[in-house]
Protein backbone atom coordinates (compact mmCIF):
# COMPACT_ATOMS: atom_id res chain seq x y z
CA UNK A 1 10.91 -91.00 -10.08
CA UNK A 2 10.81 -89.86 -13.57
CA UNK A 3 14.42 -89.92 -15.35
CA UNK A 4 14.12 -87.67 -18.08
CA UNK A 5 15.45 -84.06 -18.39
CA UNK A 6 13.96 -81.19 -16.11
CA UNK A 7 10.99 -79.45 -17.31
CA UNK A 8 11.74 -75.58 -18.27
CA UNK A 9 10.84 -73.25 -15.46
CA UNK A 10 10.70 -69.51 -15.37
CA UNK A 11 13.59 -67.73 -15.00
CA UNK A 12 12.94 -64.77 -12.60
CA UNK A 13 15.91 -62.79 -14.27
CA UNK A 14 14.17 -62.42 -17.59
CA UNK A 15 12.99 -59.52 -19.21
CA UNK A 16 8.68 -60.29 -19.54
CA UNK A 17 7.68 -60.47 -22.94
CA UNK A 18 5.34 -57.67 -22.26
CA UNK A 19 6.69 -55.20 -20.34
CA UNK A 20 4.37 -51.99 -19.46
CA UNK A 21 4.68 -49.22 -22.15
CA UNK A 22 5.83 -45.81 -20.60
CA UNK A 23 5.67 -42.52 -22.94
CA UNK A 24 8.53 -40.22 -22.66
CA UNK A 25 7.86 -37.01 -21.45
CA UNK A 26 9.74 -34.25 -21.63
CA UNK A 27 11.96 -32.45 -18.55
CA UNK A 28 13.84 -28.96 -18.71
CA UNK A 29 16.85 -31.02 -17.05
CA UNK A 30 18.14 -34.14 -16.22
CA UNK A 31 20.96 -33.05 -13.36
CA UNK A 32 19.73 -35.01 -10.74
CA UNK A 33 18.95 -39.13 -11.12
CA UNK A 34 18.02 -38.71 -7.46
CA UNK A 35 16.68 -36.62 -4.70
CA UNK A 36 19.09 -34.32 -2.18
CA UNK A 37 22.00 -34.25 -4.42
CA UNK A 38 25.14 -32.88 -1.95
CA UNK A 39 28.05 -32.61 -4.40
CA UNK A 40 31.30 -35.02 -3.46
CA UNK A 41 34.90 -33.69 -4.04
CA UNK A 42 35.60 -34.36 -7.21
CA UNK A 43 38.56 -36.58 -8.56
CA UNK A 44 40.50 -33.63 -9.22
CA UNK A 45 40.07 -32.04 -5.52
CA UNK A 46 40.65 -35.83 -4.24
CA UNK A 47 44.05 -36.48 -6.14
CA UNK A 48 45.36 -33.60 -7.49
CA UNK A 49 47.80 -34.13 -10.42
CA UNK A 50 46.03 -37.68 -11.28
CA UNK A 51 44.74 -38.47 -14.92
CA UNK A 52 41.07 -38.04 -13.66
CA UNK A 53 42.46 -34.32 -12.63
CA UNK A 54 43.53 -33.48 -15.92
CA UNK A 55 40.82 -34.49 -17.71
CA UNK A 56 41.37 -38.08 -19.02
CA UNK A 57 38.10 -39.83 -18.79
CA UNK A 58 39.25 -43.23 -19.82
CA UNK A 59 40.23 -44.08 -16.46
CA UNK A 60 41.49 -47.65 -16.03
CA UNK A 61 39.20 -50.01 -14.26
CA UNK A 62 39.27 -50.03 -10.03
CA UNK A 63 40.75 -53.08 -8.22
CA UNK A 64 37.56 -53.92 -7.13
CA UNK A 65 35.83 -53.35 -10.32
CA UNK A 66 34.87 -57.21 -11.44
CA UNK A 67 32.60 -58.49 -14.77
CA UNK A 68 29.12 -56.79 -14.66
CA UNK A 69 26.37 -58.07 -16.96
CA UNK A 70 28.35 -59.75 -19.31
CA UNK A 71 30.49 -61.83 -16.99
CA UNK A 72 27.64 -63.02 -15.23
CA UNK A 73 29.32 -61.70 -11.67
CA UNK A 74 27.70 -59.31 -9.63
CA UNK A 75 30.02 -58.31 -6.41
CA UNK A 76 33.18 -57.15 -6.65
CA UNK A 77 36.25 -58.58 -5.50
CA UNK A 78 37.06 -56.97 -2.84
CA UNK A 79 34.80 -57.19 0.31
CA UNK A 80 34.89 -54.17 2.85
CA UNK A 81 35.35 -54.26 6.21
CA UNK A 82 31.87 -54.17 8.72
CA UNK A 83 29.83 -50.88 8.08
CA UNK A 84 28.90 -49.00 10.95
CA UNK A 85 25.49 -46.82 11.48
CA UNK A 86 23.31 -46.29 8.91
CA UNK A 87 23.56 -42.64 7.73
CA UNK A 88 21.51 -40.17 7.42
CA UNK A 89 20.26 -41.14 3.91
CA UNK A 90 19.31 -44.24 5.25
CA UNK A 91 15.76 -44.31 4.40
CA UNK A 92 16.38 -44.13 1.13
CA UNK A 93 10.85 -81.60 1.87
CA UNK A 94 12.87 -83.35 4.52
CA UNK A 95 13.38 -86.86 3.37
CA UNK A 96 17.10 -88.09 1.93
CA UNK A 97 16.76 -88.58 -2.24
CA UNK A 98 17.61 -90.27 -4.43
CA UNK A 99 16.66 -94.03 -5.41
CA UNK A 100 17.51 -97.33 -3.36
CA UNK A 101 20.79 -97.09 -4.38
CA UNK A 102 21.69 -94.38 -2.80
CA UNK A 103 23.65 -93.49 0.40
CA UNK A 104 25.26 -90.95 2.92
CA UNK A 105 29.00 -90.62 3.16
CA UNK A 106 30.85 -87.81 5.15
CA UNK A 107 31.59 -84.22 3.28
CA UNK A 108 33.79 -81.61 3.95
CA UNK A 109 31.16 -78.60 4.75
CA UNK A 110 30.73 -76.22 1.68
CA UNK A 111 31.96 -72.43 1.85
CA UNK A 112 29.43 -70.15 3.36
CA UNK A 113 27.34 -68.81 0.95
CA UNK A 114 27.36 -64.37 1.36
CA UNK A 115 23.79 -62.91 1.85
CA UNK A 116 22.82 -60.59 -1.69
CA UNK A 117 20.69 -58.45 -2.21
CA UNK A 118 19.97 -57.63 -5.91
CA UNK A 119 17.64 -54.88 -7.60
CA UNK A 120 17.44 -54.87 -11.55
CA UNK A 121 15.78 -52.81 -13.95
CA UNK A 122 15.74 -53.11 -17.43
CA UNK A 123 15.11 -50.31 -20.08
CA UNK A 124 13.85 -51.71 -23.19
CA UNK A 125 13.60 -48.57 -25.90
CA UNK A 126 11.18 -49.37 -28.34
CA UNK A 127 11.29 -45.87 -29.98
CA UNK A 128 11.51 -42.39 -29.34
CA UNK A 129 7.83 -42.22 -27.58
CA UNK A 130 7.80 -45.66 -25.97
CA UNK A 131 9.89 -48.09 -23.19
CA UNK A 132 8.94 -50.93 -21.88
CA UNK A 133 10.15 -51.22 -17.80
CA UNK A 134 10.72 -54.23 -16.28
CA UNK A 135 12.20 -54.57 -12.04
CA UNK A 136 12.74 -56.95 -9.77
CA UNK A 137 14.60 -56.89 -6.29
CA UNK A 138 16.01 -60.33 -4.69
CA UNK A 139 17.09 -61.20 -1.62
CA UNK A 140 19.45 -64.64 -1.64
CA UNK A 141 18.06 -65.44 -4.99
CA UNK A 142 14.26 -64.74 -3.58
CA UNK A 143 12.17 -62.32 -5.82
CA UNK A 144 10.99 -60.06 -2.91
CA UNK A 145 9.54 -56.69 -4.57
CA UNK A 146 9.17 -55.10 -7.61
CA UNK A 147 7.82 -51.78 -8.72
CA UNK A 148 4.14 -51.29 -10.23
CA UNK A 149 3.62 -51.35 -13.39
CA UNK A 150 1.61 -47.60 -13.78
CA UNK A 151 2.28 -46.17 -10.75
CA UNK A 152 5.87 -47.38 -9.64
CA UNK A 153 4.79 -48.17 -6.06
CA UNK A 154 6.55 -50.93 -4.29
CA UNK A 155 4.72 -54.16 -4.41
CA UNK A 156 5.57 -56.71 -1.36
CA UNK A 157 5.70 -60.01 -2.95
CA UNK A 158 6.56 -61.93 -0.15
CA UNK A 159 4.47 -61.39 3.51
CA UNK A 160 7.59 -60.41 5.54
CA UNK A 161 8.90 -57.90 3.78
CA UNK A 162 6.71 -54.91 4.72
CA UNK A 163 7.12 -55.43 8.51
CA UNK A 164 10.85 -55.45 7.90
CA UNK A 165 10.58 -51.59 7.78
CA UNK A 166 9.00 -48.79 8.98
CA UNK A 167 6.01 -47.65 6.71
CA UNK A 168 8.12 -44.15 6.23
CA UNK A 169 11.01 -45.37 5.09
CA UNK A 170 9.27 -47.75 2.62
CA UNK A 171 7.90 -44.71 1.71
CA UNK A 172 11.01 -42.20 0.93
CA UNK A 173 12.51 -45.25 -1.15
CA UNK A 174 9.56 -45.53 -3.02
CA UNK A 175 9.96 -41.87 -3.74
CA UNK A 176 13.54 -42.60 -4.59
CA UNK A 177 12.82 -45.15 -6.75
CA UNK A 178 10.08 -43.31 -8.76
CA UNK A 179 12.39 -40.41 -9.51
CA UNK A 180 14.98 -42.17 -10.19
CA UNK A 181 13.69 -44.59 -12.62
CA UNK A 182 11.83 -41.24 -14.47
CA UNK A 183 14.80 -39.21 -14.71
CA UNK A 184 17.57 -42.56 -15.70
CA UNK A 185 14.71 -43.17 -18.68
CA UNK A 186 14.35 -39.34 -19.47
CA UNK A 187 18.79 -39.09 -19.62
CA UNK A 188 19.19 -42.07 -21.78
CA UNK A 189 16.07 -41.36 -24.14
CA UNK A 190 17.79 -37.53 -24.35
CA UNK A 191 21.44 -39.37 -25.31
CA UNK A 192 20.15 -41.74 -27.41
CA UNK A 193 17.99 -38.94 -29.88
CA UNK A 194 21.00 -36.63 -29.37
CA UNK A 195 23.45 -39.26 -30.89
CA UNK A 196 21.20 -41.20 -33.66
CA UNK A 197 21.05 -44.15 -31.22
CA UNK A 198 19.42 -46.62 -33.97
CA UNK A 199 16.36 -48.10 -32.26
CA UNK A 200 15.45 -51.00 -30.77
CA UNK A 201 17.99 -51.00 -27.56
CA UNK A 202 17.86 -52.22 -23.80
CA UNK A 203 19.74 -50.90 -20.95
CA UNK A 204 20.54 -52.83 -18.02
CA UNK A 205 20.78 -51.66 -14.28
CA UNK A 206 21.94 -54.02 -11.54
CA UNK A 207 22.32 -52.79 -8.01
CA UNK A 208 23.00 -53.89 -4.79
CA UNK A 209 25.49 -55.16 -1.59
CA UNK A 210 26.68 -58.89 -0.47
CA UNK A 211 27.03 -59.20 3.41
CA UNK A 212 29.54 -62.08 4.16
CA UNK A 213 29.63 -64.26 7.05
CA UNK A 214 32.48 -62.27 8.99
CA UNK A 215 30.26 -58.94 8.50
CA UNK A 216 32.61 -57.53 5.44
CA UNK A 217 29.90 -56.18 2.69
CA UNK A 218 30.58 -55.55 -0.81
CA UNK A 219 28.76 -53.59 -3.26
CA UNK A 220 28.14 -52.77 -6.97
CA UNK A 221 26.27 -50.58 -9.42
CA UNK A 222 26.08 -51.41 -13.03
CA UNK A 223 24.83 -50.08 -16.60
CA UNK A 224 24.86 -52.46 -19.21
CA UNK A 225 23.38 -51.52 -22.75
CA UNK A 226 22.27 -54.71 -25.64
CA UNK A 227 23.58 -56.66 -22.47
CA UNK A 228 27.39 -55.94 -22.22
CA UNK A 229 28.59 -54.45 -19.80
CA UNK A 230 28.98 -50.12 -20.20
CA UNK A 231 29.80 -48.83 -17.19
CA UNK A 232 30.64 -49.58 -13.83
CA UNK A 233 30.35 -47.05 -10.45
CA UNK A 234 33.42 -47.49 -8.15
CA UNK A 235 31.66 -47.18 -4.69
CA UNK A 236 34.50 -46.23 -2.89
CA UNK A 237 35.82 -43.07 -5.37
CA UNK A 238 32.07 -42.65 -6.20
CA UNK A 239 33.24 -42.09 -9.82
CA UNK A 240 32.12 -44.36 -13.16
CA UNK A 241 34.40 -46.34 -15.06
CA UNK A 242 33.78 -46.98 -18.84
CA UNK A 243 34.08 -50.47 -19.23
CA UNK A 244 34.45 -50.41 -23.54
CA UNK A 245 36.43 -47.78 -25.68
CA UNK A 246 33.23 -46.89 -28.00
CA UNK A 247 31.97 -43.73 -28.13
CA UNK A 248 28.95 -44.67 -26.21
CA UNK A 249 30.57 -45.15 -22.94
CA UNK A 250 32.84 -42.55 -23.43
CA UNK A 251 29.52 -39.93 -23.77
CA UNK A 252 27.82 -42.41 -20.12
CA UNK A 253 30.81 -41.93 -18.36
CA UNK A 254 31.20 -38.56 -18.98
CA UNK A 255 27.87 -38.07 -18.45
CA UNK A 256 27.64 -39.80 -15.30
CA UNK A 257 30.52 -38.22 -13.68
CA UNK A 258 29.00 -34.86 -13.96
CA UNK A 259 26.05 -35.71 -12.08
CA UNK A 260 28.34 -35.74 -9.17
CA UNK A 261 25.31 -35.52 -6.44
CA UNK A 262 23.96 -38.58 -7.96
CA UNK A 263 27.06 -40.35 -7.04
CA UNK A 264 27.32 -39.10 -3.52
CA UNK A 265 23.79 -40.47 -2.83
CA UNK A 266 24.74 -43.63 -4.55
CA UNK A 267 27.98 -43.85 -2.56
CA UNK A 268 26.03 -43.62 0.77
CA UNK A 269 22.92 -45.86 -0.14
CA UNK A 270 25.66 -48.80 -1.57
CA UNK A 271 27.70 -47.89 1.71
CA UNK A 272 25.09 -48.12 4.63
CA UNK A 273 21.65 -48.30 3.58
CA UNK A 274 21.64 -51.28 1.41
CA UNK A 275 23.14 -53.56 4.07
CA UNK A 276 21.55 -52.22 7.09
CA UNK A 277 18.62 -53.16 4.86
CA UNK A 278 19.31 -56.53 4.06
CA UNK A 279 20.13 -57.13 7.63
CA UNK A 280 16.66 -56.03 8.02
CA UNK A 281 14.86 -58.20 5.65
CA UNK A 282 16.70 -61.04 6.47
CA UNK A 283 15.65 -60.91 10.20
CA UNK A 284 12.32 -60.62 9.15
CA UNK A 285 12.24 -62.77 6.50
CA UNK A 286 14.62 -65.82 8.69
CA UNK A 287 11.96 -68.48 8.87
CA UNK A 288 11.57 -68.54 4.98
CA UNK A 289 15.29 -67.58 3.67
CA UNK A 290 16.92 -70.00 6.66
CA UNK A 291 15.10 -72.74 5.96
CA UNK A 292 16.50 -76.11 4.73
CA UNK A 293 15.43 -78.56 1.99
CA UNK A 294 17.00 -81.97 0.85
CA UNK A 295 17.80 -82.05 -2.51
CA UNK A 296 16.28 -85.21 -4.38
CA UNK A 297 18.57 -86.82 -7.33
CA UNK A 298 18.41 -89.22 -9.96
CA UNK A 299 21.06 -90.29 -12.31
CA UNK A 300 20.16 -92.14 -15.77
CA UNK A 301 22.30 -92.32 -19.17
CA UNK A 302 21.18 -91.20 -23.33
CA UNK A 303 23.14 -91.89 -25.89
CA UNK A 304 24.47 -89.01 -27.70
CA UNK A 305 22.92 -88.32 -31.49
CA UNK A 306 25.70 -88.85 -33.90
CA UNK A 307 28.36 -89.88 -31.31
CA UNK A 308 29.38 -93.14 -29.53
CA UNK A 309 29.97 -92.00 -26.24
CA UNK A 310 27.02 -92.52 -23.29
CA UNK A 311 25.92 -89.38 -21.33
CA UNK A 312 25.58 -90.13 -17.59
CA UNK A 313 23.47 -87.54 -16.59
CA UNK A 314 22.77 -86.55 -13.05
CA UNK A 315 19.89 -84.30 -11.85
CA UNK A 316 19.28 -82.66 -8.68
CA UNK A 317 16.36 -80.74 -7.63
CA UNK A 318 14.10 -79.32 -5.10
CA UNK A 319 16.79 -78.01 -3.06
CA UNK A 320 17.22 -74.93 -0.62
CA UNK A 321 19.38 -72.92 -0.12
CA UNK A 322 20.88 -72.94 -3.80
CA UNK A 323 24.32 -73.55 -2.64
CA UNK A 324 25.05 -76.76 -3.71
CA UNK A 325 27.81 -78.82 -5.27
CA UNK A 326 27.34 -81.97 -7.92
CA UNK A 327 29.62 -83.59 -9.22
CA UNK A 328 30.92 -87.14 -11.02
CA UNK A 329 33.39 -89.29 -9.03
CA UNK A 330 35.15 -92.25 -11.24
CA UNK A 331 36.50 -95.24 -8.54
CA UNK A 332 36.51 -92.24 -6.18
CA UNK A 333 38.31 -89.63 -7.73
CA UNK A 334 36.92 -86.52 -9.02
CA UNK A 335 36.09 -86.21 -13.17
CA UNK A 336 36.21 -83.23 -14.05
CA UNK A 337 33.26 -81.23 -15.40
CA UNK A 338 32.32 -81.27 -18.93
CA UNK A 339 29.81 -78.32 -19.66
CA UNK A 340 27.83 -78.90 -22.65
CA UNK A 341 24.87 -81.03 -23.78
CA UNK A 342 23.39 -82.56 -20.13
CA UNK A 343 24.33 -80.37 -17.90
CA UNK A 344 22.62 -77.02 -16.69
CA UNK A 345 23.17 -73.77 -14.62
CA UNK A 346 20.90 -73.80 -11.95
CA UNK A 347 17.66 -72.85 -12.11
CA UNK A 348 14.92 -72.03 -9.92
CA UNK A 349 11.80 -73.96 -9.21
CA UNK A 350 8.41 -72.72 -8.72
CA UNK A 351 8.35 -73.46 -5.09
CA UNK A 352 11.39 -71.55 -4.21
CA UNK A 353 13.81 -74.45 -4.67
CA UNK A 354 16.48 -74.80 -7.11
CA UNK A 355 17.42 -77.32 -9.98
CA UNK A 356 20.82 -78.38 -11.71
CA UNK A 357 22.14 -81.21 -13.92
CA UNK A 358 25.50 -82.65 -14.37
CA UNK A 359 26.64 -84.64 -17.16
CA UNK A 360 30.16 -87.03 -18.05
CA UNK A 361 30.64 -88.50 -21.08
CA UNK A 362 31.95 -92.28 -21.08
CA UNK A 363 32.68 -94.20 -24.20
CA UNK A 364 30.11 -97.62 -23.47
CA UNK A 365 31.58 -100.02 -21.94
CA UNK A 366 33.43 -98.02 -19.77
CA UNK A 367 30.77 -96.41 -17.65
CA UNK A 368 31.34 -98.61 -14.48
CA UNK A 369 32.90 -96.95 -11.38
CA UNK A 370 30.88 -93.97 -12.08
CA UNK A 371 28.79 -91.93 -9.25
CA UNK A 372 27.29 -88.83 -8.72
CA UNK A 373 28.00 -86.94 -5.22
CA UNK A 374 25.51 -83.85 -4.21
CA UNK A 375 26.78 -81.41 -0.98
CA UNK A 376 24.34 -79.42 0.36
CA UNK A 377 23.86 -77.76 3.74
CA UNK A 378 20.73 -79.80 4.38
CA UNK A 379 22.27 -83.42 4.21
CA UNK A 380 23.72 -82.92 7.94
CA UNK A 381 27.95 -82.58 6.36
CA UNK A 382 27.64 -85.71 4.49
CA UNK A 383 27.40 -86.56 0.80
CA UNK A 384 24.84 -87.80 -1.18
CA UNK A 385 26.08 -91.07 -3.43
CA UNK A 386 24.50 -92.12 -6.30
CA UNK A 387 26.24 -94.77 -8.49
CA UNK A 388 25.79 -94.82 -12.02
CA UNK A 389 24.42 -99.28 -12.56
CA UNK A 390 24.38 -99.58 -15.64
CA UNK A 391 25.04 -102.96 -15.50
CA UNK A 392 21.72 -103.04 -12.90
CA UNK A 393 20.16 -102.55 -15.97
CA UNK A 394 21.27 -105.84 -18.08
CA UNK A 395 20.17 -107.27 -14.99
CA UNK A 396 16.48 -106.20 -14.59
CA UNK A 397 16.20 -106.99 -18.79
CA UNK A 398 17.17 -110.63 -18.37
CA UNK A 399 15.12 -111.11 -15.14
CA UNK A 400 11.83 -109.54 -17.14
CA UNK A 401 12.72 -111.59 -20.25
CA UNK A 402 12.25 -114.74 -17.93
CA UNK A 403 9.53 -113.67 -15.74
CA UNK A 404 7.64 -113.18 -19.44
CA UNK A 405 8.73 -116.64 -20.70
CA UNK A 406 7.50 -118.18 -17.78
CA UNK A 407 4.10 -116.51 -17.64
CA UNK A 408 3.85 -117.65 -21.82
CA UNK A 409 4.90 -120.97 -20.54
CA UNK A 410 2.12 -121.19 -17.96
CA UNK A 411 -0.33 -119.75 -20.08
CA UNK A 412 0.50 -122.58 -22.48
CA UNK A 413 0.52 -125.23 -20.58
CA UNK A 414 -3.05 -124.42 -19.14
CA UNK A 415 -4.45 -123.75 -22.67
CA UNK A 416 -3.35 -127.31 -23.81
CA UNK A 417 -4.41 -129.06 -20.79
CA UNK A 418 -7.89 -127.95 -20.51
């Protein structure tokens, strides 16, 4: 097995380099992101005397409000308890890795992973006549769907995802989707020519639910714009929070929360129909998304340009689910993890699997005792050893340095005795 760094794959969260150019159009009004807009009590009517009742629109953020696009965390904190009934808007490799050196030992069984579904859309403003639209929609970390590129129909990317639901109701969120995505570009194209928004700028929208093990769900809407994190919808006030003092998410939030039958179609989509959804596509989709697959590892060493120290570097790959946990044990205790040059987020393959490295400095001479131990729900609740032999390695040299002398030796000896 090769023992050099992991080739760069794709990452499925990027925006494409060439993202299909949409001219703006323009629309008497933007009230309505969405279809069937029923208006929600608003904060005022639901706390009377609060700050949101009085006007003050930098409201402070929700307890379950958690780091958006910047923070790199998409759930909240706070998981609900099990949703009942959709409502009515609910249309809208198998072999153990590693080298010869490697071995088994018992694991305590990792957390269980929640099920997530994700959609994203990015807004990518070129000017004031042109914006390039990019989507995606994953399901546990699977790309799944996405919206076409001219005519914003759903394309089904994997083959069990159009059974998962009936052909109507792929159709009305379709329909959602397209109006949606026309209006959200026509209301942010209107602010940003309004304002003097200087041009080139990208908006970020992430939505979508987490359905944990005990059937709690979460959910979460976010707008992000030059990706950090603007504003955040609180699904359970279905309100938006500005998440910066500038003036730009003062004018969003503002903005938002006057579209208030947006947010009551949001509330009940993030409520019931994104996890009655996901429940759906993961029954369909079970053989796939439920399947298992050992992770293979290798560990190997480089010394560090300029520095003295030895990087033992340990890479793991090809595995599924992407739930997995590496890390470098010293004489059996625990080192702790050193981000940095070596080591990796994980990444996804091109078959579906996933890839990570870990890496642990040692200064040389000291990088005995050292092994690398992968959990993953496919090894059966046991760990996967690999110790770090460096000295292996003096070990092979000296062997190969005699196995050469003695072929030159041989080859002598027959030359001169011909």
């Amino acid at each position: 097995m090769e023992a050099g760094p992991p080739s760069a794959v794709e990452d499925p969260l990027a925006v494409p380099s060439s993202l299909p150019h949409i001219p703006l159009q323009p629309s008497p009004s933007h009230c309505c992101l969405l279809p069937a807009c029923p208006r929600p009590p608003s904060p005022s009517e639901r706390h009377p005397g609060s700050p949101a009742a009085s006007g003050r629109l930098g409201l402070p953020s929700p307890p379950c409000a958690s780091r958006g696009l910047a923070g790199g965390s998409l759930s909240p904190r706070c998981p609900r308890g099990p949703r009942g009934p959709p409502g009515l808007l609910a249309a809208p490799r198998p072999a153990p890795c590693g080298g010869a050196s490697a071995s088994l030992a018992a694991s305590t069984p990792l957390a269980a992973e929640p099920h997530t579904l994700h959609l994203f859309l990015t807004l990518a403003f070129q000017n004031t006549t042109v914006v390039d639209v990019g989507t995606a929609a994953e399901l546990d970390g699977v790309a799944f769907a996405a919206l076409h590129d001219t005519t914003r129909d759903i394309i089904y990317q994997r083959p069990w995802v159009s059974p998962a639901l009936p052909a109507a109701e792929w159709q009305q969120l379709g329909n959602l989707f397209k109006i949606y995505v026309h209006n959200l570009i026509l209301l942010l194209e209107g602010d940003a020519t309004q304002h003097g928004e200087p041009y080139p700028f990208v908006y970020q929208n992430m939505v979508g639910c987490e359905l944990y093990s005990n059937g709690s769900s979460t959910s979460f809407c976010y707008l992000g714009y030059n990706g950090q994190d603007l504003i955040v919808f609180d699904v359970d006030e279905a309100f938006w929070v500005r998440q910066r003092g500038d003036a730009l998410a003062t004018r969003m939030e503002e903005t938002f929360n006057s579209l208030t039958g947006v947010s009551a179609v949001l509330q009940e989509l993030l409520n019931f129909t994104c996890v009655e959804h996901m429940r759906s596509l993961l029954q369909s989709g079970q053989k796939e998304l439920q399947r298992q697959v050992q992770p293979m590892a290798v560990v190997f060493a480089r010394q560090e340009p300029n520095s003295s120290q030895l990087l033992l570097v340990c890479r793991v790959t090809g595995f599924y689910p992407s739930a997995v946990r590496v890390s470098w044990l010293r004489d059996g205790h625990e080192v702790a993890p050193q981000p940095g040059p070596g080591s990796s987020p994980l990444l996804p393959n091109a078959d579906l699997t996933y890839q990570l490295r870990r890496a642990v400095a040692a200064a040389p001479g000291t990088a005995h005792g050292y092994a690398c131990r992968v959990q993953h729900s496919s090894l059966g609740g046991r760990d996967l050893l690999l110790p770090w032999g460096g000295h292996v390695t003096w070990i092979v040299i000296v062997v190969l340095v005699m196995v050469v002398v003695a072929i030159a030796g041989i080859v002598w000896w027959r030359r001169h005795h011909r």
